[in-house]
N, C-alpha and C. Protein backbone atom coordinates (compact mmCIF):
# COMPACT_ATOMS: atom_id res chain seq x y z
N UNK A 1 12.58 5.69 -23.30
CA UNK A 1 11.77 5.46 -22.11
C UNK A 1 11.93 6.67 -21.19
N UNK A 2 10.64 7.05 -20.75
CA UNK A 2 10.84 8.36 -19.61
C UNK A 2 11.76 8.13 -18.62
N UNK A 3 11.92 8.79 -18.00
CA UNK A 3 12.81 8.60 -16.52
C UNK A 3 11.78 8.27 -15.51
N UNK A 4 10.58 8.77 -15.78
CA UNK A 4 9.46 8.70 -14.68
C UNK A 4 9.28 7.19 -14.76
N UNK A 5 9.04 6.18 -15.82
CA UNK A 5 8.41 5.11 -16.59
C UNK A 5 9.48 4.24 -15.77
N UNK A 6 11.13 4.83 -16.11
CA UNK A 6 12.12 3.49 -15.59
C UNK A 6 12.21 3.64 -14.39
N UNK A 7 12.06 4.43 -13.46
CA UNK A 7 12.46 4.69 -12.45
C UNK A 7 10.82 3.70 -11.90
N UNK A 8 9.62 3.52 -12.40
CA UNK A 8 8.42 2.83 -11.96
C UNK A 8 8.96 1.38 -12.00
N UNK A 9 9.37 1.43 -13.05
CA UNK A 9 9.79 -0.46 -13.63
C UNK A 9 10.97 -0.67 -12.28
N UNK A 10 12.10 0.10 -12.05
CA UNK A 10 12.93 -0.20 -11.25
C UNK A 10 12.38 -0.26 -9.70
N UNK A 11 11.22 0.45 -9.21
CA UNK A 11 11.09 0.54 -7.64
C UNK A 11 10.09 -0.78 -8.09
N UNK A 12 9.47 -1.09 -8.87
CA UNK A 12 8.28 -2.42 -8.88
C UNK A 12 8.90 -3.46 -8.82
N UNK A 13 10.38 -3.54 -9.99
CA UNK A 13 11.17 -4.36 -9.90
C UNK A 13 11.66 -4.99 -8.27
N UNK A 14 12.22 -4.25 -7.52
CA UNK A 14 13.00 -4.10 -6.26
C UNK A 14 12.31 -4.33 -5.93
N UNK A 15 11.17 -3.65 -5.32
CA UNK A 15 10.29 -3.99 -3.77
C UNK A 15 9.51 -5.31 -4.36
N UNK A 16 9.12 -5.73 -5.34
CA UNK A 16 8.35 -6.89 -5.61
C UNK A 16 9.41 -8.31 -5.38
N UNK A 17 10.98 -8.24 -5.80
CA UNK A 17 11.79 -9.03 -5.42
C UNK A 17 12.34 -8.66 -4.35
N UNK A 18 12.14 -7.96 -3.55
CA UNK A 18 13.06 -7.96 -1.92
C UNK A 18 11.54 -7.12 -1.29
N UNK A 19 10.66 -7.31 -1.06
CA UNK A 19 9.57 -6.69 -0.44
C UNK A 19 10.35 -6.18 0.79
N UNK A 20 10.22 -4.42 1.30
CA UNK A 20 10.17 -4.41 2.85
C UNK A 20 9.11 -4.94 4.07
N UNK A 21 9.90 -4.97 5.08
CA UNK A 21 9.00 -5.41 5.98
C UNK A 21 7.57 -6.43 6.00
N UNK A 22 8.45 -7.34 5.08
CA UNK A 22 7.45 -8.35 4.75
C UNK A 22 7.55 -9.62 5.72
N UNK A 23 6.56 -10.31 6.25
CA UNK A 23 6.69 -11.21 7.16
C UNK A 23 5.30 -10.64 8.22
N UNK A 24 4.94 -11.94 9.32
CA UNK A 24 4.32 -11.38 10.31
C UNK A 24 4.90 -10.26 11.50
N UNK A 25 3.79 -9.61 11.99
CA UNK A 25 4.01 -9.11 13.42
C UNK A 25 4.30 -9.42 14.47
N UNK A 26 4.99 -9.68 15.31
CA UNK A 26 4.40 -10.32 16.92
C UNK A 26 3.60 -9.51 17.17
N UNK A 27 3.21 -9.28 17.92
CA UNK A 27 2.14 -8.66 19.16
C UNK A 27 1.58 -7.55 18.49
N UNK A 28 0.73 -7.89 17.45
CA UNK A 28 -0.15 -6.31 16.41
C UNK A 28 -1.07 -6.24 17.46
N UNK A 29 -1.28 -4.69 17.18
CA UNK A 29 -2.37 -4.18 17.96
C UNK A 29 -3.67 -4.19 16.87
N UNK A 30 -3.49 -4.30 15.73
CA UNK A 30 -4.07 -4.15 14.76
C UNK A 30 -4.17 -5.05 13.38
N UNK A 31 -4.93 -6.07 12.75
CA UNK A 31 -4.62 -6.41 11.54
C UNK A 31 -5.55 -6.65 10.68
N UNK A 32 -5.67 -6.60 9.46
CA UNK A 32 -6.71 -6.82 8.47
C UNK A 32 -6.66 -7.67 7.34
N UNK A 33 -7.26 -7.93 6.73
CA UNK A 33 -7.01 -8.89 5.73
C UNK A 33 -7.41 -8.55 4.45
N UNK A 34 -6.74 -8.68 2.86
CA UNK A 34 -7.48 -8.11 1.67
C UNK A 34 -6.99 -9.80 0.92
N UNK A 35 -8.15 -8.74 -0.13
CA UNK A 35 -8.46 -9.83 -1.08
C UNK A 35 -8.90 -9.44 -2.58
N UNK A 36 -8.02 -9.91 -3.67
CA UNK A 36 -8.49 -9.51 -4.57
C UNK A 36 -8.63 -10.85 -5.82
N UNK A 37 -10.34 -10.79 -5.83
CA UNK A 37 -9.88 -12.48 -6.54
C UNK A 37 -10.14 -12.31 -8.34
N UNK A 38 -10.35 -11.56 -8.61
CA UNK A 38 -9.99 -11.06 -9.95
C UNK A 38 -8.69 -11.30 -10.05
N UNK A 39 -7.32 -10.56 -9.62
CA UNK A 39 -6.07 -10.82 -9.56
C UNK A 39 -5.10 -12.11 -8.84
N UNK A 40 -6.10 -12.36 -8.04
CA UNK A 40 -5.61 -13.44 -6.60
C UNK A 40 -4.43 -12.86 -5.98
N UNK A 41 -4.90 -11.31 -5.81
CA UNK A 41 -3.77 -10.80 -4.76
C UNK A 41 -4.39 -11.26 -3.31
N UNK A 42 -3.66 -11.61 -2.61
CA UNK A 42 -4.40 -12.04 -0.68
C UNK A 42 -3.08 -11.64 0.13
N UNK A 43 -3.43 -10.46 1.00
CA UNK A 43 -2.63 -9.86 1.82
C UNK A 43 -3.33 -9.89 3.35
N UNK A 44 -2.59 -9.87 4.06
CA UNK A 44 -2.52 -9.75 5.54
C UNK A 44 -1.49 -8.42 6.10
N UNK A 45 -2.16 -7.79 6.77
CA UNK A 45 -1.20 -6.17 7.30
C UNK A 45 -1.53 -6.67 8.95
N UNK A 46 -0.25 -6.46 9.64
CA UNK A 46 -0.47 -6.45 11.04
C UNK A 46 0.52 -5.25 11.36
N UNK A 47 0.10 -4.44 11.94
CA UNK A 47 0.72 -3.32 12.73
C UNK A 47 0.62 -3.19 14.37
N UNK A 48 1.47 -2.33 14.65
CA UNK A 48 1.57 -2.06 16.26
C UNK A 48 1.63 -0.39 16.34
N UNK A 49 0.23 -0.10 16.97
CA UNK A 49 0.14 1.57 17.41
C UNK A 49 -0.11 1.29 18.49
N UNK A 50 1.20 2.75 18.86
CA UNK A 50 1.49 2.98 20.31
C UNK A 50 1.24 4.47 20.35
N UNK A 51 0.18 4.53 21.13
CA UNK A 51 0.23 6.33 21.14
C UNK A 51 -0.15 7.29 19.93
N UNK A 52 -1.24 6.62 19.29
CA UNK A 52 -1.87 6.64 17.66
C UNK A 52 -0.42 6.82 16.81
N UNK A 53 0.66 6.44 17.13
CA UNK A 53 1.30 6.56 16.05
C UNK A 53 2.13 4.70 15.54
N UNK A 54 1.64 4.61 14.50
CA UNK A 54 1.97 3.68 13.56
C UNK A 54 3.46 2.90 13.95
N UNK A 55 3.71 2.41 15.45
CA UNK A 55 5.64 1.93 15.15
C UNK A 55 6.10 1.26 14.35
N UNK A 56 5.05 0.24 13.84
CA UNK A 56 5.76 -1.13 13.00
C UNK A 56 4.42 -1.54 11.90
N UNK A 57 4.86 -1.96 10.70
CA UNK A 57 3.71 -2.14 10.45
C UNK A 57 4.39 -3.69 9.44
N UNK A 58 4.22 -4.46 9.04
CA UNK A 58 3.81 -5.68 8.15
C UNK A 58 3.03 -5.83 7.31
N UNK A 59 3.22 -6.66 6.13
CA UNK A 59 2.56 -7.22 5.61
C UNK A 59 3.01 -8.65 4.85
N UNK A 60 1.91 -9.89 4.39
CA UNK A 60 2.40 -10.91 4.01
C UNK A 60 0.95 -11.25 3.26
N UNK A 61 1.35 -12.67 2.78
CA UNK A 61 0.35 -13.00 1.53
C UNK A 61 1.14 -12.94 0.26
N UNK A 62 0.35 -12.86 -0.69
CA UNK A 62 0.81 -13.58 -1.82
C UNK A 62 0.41 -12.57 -3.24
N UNK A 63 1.13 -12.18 -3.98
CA UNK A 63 0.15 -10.92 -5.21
C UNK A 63 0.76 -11.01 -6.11
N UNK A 64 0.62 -9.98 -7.02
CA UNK A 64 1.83 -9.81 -8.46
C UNK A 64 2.42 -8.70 -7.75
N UNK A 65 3.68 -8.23 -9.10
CA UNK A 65 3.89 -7.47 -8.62
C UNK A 65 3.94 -6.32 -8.02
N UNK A 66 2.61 -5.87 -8.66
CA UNK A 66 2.26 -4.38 -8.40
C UNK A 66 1.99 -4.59 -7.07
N UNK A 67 1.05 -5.29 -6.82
CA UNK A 67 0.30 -5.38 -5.02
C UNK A 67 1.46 -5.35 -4.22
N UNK A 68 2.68 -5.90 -4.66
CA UNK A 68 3.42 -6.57 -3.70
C UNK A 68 4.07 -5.40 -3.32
N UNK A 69 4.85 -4.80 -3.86
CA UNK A 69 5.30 -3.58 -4.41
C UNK A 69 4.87 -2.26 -3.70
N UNK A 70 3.60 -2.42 -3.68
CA UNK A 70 2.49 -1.44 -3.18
C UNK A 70 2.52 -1.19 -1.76
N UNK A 71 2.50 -2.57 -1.50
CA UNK A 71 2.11 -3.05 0.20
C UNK A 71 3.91 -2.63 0.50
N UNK A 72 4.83 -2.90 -0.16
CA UNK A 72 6.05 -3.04 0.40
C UNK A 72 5.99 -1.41 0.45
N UNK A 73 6.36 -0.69 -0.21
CA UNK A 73 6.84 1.02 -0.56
C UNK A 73 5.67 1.62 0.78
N UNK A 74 4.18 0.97 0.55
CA UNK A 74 3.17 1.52 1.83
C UNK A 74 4.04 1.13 3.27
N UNK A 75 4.11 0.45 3.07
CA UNK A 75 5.08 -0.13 5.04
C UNK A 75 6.13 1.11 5.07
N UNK A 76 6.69 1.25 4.43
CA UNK A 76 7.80 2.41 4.18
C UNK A 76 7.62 3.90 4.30
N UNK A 77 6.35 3.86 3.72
CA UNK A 77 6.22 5.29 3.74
C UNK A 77 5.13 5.87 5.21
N UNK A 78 4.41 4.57 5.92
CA UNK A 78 4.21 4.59 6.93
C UNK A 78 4.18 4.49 8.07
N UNK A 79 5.11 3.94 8.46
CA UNK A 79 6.09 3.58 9.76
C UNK A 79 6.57 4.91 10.34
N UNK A 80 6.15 4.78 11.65
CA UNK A 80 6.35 5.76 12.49
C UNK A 80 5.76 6.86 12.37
N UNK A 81 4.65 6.76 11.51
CA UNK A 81 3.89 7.92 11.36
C UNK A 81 2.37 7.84 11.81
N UNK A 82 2.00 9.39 12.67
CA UNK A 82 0.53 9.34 12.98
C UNK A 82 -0.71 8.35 12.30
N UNK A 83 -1.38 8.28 12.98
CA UNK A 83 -2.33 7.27 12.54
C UNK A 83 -2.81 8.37 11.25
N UNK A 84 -3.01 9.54 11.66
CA UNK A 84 -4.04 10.86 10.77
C UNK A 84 -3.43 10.75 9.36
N UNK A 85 -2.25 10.77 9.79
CA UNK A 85 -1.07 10.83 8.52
C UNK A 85 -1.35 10.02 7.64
N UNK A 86 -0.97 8.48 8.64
CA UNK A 86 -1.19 7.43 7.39
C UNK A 86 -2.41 7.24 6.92
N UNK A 87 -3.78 7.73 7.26
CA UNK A 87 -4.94 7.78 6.78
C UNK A 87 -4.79 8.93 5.63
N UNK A 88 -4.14 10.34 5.63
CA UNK A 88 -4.14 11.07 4.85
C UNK A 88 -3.36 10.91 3.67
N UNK A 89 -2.03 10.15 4.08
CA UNK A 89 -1.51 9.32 2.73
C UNK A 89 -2.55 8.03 1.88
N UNK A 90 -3.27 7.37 2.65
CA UNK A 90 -4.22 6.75 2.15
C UNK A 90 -4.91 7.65 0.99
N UNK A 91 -5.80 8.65 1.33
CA UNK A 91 -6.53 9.31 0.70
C UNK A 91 -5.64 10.02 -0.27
N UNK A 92 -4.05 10.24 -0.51
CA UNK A 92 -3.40 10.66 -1.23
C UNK A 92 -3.00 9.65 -2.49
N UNK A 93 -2.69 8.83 -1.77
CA UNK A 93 -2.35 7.78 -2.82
C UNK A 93 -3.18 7.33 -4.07
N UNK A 94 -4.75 6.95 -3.09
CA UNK A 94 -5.96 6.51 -3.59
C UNK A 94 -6.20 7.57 -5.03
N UNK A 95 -6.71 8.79 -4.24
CA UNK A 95 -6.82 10.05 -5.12
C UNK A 95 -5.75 10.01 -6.37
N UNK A 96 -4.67 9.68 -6.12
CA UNK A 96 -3.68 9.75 -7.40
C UNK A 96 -3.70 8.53 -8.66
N UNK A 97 -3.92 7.70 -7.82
CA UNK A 97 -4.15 6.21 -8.81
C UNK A 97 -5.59 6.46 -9.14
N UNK A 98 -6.50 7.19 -8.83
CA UNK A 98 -8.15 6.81 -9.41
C UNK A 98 -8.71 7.96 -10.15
N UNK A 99 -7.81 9.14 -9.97
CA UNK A 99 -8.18 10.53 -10.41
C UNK A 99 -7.14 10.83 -11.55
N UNK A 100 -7.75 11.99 -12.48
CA UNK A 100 -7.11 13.06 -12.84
C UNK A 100 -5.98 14.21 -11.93
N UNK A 101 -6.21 14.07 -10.78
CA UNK A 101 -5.70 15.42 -10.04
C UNK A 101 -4.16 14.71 -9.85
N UNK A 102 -3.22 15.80 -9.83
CA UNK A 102 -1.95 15.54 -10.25
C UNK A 102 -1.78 15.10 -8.70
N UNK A 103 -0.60 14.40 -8.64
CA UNK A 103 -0.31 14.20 -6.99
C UNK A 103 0.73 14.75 -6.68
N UNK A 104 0.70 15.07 -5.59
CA UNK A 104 1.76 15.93 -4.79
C UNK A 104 2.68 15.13 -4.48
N UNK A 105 3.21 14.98 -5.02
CA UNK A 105 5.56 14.56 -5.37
C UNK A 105 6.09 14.41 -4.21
N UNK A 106 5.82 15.96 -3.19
CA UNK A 106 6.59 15.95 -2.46
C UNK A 106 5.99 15.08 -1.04
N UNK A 107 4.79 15.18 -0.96
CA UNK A 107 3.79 14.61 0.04
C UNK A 107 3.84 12.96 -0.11
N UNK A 108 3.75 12.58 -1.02
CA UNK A 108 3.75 10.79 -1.52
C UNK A 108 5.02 10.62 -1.56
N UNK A 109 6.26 10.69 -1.82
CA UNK A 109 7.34 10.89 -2.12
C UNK A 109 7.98 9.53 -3.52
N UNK A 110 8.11 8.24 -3.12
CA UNK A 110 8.56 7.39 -3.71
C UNK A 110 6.80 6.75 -4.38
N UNK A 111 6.43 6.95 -4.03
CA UNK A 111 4.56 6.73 -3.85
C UNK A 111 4.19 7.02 -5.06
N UNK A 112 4.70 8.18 -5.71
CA UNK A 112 4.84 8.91 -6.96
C UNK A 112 4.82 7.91 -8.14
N UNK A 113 5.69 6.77 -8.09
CA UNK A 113 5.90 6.71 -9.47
C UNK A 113 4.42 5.71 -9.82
N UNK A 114 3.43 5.32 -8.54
CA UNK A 114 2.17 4.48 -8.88
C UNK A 114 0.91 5.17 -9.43
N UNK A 115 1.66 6.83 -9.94
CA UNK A 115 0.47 7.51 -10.89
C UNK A 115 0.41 7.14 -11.96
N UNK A 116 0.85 6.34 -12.53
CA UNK A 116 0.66 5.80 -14.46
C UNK A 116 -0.59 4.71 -14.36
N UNK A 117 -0.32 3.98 -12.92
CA UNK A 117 -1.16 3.16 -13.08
C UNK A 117 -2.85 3.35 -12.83
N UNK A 118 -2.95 4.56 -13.15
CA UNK A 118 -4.45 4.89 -13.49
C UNK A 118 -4.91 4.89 -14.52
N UNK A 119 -4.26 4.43 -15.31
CA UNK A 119 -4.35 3.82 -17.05
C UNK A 119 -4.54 2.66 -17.05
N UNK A 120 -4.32 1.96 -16.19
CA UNK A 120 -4.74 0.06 -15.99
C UNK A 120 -5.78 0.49 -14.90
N UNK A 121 -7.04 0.12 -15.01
CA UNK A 121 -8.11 0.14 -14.28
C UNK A 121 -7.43 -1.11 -12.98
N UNK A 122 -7.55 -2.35 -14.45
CA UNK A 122 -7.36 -3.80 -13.34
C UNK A 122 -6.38 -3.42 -12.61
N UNK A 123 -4.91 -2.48 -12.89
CA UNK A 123 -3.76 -2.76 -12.44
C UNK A 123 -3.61 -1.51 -10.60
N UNK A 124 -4.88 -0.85 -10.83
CA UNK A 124 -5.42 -0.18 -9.57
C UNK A 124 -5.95 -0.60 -8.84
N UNK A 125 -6.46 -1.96 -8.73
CA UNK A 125 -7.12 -2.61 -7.58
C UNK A 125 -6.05 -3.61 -7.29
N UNK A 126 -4.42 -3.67 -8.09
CA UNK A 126 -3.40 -4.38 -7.45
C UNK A 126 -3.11 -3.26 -6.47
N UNK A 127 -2.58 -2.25 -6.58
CA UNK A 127 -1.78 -1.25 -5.88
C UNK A 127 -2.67 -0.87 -5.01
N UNK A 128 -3.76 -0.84 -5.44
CA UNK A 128 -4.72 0.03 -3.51
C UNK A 128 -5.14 -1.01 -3.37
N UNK A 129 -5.19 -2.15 -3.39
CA UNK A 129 -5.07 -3.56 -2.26
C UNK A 129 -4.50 -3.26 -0.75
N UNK A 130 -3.10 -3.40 -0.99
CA UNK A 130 -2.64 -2.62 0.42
C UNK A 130 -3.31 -1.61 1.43
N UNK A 131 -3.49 -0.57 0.54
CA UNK A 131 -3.79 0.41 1.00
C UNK A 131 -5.39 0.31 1.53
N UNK A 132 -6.04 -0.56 0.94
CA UNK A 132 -7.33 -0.65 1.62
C UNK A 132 -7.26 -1.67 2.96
N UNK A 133 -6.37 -2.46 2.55
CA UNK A 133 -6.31 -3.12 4.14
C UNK A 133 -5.72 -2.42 5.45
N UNK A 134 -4.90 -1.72 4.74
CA UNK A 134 -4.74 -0.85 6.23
C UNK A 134 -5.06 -0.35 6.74
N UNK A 135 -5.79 0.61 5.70
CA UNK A 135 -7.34 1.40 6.10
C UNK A 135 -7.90 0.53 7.31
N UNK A 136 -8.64 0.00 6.52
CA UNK A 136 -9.15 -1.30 7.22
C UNK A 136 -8.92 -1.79 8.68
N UNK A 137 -7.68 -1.97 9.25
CA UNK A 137 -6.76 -2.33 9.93
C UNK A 137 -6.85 -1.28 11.00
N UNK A 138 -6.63 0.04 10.50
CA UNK A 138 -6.29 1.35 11.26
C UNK A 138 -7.73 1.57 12.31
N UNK A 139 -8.83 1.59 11.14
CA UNK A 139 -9.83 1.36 11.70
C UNK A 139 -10.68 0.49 12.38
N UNK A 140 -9.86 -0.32 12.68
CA UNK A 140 -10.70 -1.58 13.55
C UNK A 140 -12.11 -2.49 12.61
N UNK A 141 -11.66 -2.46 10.99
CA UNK A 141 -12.72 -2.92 11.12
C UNK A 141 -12.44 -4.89 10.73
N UNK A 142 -13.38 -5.35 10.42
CA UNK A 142 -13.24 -6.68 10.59
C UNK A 142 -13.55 -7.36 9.58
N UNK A 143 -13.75 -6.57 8.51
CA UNK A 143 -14.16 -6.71 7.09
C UNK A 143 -12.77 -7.12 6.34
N UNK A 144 -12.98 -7.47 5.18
CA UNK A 144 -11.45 -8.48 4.26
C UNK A 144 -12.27 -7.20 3.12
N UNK A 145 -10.63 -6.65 2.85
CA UNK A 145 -10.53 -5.73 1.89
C UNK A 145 -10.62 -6.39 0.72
N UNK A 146 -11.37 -5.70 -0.03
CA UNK A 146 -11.73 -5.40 -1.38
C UNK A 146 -12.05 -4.93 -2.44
N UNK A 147 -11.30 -5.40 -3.86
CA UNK A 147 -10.90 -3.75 -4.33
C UNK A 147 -11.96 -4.36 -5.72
N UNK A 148 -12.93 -4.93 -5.87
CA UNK A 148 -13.63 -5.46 -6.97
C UNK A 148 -14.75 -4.19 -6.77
């Protein structure tokens, strides 16, 4: 088994059984809702931006593991960071799970090991679940994410 492969199985493992920052928000300035009913992933993201930058962010609902996983490692890698940022990790992430183009390691960091899963079509609308609701979220819009 690669190192790249176990080291995927081990962070999916972990964050899918101990999710970070999982639970509601108090006082979001921001929240969105996804939905994926092909999979029956259903997530909720509530965050708090202060000063366009991202302080706290959540998520809750119900997925396999990949979504769960996804949404957990996303809270992580976006907390406390510019709104621009976490929109540009959006478009990083996205780009890596849906494309050919290699992803930048150092820019995604732990984010990295969700490039295999562009070989599971279905298993890419678990993992950018998250990521479209926050989108979502960041942007005020009022729409329930969806990755069908």
């Amino acid at each position: 088994m690669s190192d790249l492969r176990e080291l995927y199985q081990t962070l999916i493992l972990d964050h899918n059984k101990n999710p970070r920052n999982f639970g509601a928000l108090e006082s979001p300035s921001h929240s969105a809702d996804g939905d994926n009913p092909l999979c029956g992933d259903v997530i909720h993201v509530t965050l708090r931006v202060e000063d366009d930058v991202v302080r706290d962010l959540r998520f809750d609902g119900s997925g396999c593991a990949i979504s769960t996983a996804s949404a957990s490692l996303m809270t992580q890698a976006v907390k406390n960071r510019p709104v621009s940022e976490a929109l540009k990790l959006f478009d990083g992430f996205h780009d890596m799970v849906t494309t050919d183009v290699p992803a930048d390691g150092a820019e995604l960091g732990k984010l990295a090991v969700f490039a295999g899963v562009r070989e599971f079509p279905v298993r890419v609308k678990c993992a950018t679940l998250p990521w479209h609701t926050l989108k979502n979220a960041l942007k005020g819009s009022n729409d329930v994410a969806r990755t069908e």
